[in-house]
N, C-alpha and C. Protein backbone atom coordinates (compact mmCIF):
# COMPACT_ATOMS: atom_id res chain seq x y z
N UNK A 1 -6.67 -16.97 -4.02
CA UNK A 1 -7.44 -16.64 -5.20
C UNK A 1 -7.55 -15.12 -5.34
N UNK A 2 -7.34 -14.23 -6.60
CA UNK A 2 -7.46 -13.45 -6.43
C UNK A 2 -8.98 -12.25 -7.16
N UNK A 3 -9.12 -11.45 -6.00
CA UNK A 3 -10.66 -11.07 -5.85
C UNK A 3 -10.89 -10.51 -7.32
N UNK A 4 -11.43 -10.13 -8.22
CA UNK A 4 -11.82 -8.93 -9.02
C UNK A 4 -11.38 -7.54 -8.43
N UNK A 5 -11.94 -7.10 -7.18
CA UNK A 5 -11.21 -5.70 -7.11
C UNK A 5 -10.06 -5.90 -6.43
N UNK A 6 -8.74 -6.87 -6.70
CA UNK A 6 -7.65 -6.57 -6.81
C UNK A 6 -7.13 -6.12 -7.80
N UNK A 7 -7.47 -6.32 -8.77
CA UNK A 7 -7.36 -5.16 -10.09
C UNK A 7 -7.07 -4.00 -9.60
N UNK A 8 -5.43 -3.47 -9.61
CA UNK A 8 -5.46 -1.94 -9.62
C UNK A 8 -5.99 -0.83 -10.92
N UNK A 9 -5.79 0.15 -11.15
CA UNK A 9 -6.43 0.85 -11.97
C UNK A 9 -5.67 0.97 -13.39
N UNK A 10 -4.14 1.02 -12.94
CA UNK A 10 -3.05 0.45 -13.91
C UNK A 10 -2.70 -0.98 -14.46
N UNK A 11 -3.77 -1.64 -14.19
CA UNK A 11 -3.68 -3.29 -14.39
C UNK A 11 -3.06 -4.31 -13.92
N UNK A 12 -2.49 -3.85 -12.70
CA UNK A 12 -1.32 -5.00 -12.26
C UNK A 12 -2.58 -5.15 -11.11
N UNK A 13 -2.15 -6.14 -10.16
CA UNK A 13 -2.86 -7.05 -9.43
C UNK A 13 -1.98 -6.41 -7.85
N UNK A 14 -3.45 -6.57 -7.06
CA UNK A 14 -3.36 -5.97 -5.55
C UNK A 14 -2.77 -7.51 -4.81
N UNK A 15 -2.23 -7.15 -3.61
CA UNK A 15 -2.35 -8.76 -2.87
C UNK A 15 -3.34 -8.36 -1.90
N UNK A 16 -3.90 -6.81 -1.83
CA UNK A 16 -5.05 -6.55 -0.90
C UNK A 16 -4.26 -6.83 0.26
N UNK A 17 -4.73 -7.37 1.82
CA UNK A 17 -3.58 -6.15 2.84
C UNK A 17 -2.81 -7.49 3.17
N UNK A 18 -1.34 -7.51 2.62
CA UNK A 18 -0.69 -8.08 2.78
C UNK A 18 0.23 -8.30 4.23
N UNK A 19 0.02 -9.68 4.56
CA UNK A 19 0.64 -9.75 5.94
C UNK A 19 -0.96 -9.55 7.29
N UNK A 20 -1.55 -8.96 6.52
CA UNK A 20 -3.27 -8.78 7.38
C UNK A 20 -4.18 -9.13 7.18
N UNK A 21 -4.72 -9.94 8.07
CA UNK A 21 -6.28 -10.44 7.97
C UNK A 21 -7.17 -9.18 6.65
N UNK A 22 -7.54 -10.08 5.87
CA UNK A 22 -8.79 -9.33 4.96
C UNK A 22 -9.45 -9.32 6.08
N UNK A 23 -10.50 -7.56 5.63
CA UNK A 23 -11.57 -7.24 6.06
C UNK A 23 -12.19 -6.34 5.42
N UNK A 24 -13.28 -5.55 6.22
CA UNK A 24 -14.03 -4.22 5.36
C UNK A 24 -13.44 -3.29 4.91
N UNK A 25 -11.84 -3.72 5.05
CA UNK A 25 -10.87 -2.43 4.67
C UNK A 25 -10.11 -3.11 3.54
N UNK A 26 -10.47 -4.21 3.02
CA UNK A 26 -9.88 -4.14 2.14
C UNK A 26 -9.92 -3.38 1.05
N UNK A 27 -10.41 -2.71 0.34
CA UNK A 27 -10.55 -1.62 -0.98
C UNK A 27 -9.46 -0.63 -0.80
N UNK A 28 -9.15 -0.23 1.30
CA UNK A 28 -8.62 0.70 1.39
C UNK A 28 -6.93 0.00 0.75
N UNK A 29 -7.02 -1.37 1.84
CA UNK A 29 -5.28 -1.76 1.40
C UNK A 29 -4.94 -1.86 -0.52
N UNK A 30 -5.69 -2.50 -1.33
CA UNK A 30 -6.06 -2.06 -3.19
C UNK A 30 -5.85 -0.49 -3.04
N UNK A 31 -6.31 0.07 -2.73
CA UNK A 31 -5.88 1.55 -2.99
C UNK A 31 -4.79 2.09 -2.61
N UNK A 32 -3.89 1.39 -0.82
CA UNK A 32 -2.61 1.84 -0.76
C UNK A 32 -1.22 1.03 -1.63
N UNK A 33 -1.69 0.03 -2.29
CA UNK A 33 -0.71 -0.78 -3.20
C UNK A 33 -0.82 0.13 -3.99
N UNK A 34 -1.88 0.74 -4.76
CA UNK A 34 -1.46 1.45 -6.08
C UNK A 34 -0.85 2.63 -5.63
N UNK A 35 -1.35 3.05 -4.75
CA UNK A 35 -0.56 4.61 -4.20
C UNK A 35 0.98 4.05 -4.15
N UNK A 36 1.10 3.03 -3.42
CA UNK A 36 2.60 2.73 -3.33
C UNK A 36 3.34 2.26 -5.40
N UNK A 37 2.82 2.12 -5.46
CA UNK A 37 3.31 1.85 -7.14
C UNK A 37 3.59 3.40 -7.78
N UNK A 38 2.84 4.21 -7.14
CA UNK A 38 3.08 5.51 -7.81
C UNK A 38 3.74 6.49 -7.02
N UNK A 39 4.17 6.18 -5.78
CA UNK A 39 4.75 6.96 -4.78
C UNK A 39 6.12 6.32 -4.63
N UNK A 40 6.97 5.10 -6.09
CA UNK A 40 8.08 4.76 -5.53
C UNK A 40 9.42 5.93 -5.71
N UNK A 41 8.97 7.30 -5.85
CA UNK A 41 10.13 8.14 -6.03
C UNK A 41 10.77 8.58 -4.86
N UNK A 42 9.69 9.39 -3.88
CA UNK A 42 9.52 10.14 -2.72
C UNK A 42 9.37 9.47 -1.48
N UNK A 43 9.70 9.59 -0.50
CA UNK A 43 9.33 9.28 0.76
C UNK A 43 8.55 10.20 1.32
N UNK A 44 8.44 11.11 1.03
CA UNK A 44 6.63 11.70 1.45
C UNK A 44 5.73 11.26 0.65
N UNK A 45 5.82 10.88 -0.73
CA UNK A 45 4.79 10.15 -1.49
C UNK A 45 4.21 8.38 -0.98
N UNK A 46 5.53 8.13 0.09
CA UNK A 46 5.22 6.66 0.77
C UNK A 46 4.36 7.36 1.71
N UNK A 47 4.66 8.08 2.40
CA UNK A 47 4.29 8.76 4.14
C UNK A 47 3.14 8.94 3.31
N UNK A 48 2.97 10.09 2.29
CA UNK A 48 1.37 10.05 2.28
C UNK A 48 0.20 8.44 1.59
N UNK A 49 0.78 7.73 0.93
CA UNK A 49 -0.08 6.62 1.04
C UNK A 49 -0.44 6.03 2.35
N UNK A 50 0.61 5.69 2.89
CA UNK A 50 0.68 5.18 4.59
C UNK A 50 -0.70 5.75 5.38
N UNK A 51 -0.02 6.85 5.39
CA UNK A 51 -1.17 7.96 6.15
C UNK A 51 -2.84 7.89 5.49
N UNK A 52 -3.18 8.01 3.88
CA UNK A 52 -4.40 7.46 3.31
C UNK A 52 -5.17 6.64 3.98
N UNK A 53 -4.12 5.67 3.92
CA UNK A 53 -4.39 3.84 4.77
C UNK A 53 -5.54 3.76 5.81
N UNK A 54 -4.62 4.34 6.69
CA UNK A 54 -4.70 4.44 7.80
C UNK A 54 -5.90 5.39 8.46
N UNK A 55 -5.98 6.25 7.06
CA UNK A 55 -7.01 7.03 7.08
C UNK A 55 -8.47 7.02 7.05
N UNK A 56 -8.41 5.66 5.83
CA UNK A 56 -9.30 5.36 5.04
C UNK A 56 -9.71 3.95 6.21
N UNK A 57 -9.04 2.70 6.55
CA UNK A 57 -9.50 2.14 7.62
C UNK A 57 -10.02 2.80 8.77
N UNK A 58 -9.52 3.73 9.17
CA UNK A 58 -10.74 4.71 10.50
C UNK A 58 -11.84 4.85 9.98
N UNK A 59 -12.00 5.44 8.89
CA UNK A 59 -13.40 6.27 8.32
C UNK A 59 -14.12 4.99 8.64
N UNK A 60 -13.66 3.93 8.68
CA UNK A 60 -14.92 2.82 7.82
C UNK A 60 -14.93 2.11 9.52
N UNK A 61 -14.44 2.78 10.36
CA UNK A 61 -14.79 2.58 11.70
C UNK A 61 -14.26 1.45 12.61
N UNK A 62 -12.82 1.09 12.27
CA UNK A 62 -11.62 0.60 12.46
C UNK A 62 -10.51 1.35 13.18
N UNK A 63 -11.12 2.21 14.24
CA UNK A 63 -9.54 2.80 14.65
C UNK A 63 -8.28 2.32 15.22
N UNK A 64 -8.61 0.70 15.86
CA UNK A 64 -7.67 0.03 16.63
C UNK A 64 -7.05 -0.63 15.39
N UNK A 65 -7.75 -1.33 14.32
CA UNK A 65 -6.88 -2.31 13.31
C UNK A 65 -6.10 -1.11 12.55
N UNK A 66 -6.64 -0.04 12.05
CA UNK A 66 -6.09 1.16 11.33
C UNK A 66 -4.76 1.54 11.86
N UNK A 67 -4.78 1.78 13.06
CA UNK A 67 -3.36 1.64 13.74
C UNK A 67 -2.27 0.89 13.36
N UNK A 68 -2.90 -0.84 13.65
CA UNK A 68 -2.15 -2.07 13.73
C UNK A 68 -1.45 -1.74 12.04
N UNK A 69 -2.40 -1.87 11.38
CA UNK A 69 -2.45 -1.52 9.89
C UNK A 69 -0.95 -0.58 9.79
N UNK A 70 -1.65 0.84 9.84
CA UNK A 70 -0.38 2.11 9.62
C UNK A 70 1.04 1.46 10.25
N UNK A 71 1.17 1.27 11.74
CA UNK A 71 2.55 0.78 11.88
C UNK A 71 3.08 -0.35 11.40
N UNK A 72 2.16 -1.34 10.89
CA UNK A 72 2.99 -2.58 9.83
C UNK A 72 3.48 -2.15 8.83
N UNK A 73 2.91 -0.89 7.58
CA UNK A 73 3.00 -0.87 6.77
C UNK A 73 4.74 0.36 6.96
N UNK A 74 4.67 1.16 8.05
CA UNK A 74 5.21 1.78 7.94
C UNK A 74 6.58 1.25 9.18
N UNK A 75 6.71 0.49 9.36
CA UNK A 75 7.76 -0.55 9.92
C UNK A 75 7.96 -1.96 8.72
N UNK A 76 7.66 -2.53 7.64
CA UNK A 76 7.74 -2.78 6.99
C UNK A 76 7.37 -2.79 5.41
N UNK A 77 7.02 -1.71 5.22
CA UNK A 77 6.91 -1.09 3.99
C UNK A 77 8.09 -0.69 3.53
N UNK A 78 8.98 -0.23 4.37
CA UNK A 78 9.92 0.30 3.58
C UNK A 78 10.80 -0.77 2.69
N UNK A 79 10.51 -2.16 2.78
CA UNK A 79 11.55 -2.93 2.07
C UNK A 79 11.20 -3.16 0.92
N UNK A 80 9.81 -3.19 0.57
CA UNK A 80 9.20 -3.11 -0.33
C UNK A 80 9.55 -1.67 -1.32
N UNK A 81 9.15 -0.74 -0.89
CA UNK A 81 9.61 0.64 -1.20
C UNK A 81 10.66 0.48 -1.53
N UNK A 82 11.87 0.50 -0.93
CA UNK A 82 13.51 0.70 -1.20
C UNK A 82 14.02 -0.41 -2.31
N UNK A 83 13.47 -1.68 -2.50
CA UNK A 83 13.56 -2.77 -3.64
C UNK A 83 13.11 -1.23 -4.71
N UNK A 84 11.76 -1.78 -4.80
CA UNK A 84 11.14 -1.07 -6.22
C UNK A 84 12.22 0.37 -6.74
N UNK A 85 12.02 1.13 -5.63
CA UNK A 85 12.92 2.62 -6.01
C UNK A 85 14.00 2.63 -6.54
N UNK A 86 15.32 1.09 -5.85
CA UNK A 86 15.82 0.83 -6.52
C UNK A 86 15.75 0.28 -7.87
N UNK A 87 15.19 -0.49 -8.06
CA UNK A 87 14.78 -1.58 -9.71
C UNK A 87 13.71 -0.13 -10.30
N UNK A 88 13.79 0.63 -10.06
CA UNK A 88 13.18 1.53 -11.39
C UNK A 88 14.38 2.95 -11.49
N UNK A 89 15.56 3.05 -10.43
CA UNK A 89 16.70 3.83 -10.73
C UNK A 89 17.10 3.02 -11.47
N UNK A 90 17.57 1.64 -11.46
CA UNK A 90 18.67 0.88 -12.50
C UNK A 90 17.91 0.74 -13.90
N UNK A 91 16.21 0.65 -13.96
CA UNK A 91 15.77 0.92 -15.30
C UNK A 91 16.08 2.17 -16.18
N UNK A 92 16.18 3.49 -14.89
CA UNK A 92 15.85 4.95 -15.63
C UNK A 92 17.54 4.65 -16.48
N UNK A 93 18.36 4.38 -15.67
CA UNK A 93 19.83 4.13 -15.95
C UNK A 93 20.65 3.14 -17.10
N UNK A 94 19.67 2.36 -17.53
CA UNK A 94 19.82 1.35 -18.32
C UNK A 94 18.64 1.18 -19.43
């Protein structure tokens, strides 16, 4: 079911932390989906959502899941990433 604040800010829909137990961090994983929607050009624009993440789960006093968190996303994020980057080069192109 999906929450109300999966609503990103651009209107498309969060899956909130995909592949991870929901928790008190979820707002942070909603906030690294949209970062990743807007960071599909750059790979420092991925590295810095990643890093947010990871950032934003510590603050809220999670340093062991924040971890678990950062290296999932950044051991499988990239397939996600490299799809999209592609399917919006073949749009700019077509």
């Amino acid at each position: 079911m999906i929450r109300p604040d999966e609503r990103m800010p651009d209107g498309t829909l969060s899956d909130g932390c995909t592949f991870f137990p929901e928790g008190y961090w979820h707002d942070c994983c909603v906030a690294h989906d949209y970062a990743y929607r807007q960071a599909f050009g750059t790979w420092m624009g991925r590295r810095r959502a990643d890093l947010a993440l990871y950032r934003c789960v510590k603050a809220k006093g999670y340093p062991f899941e924040a971890l678990l968190i950062f290296l999932g996303v950044r051991a499988g994020g990239w397939l996600i990433w490299w799809k999209r980057r592609l399917f919006r080069k073949g749009a700019d192109n077509g």
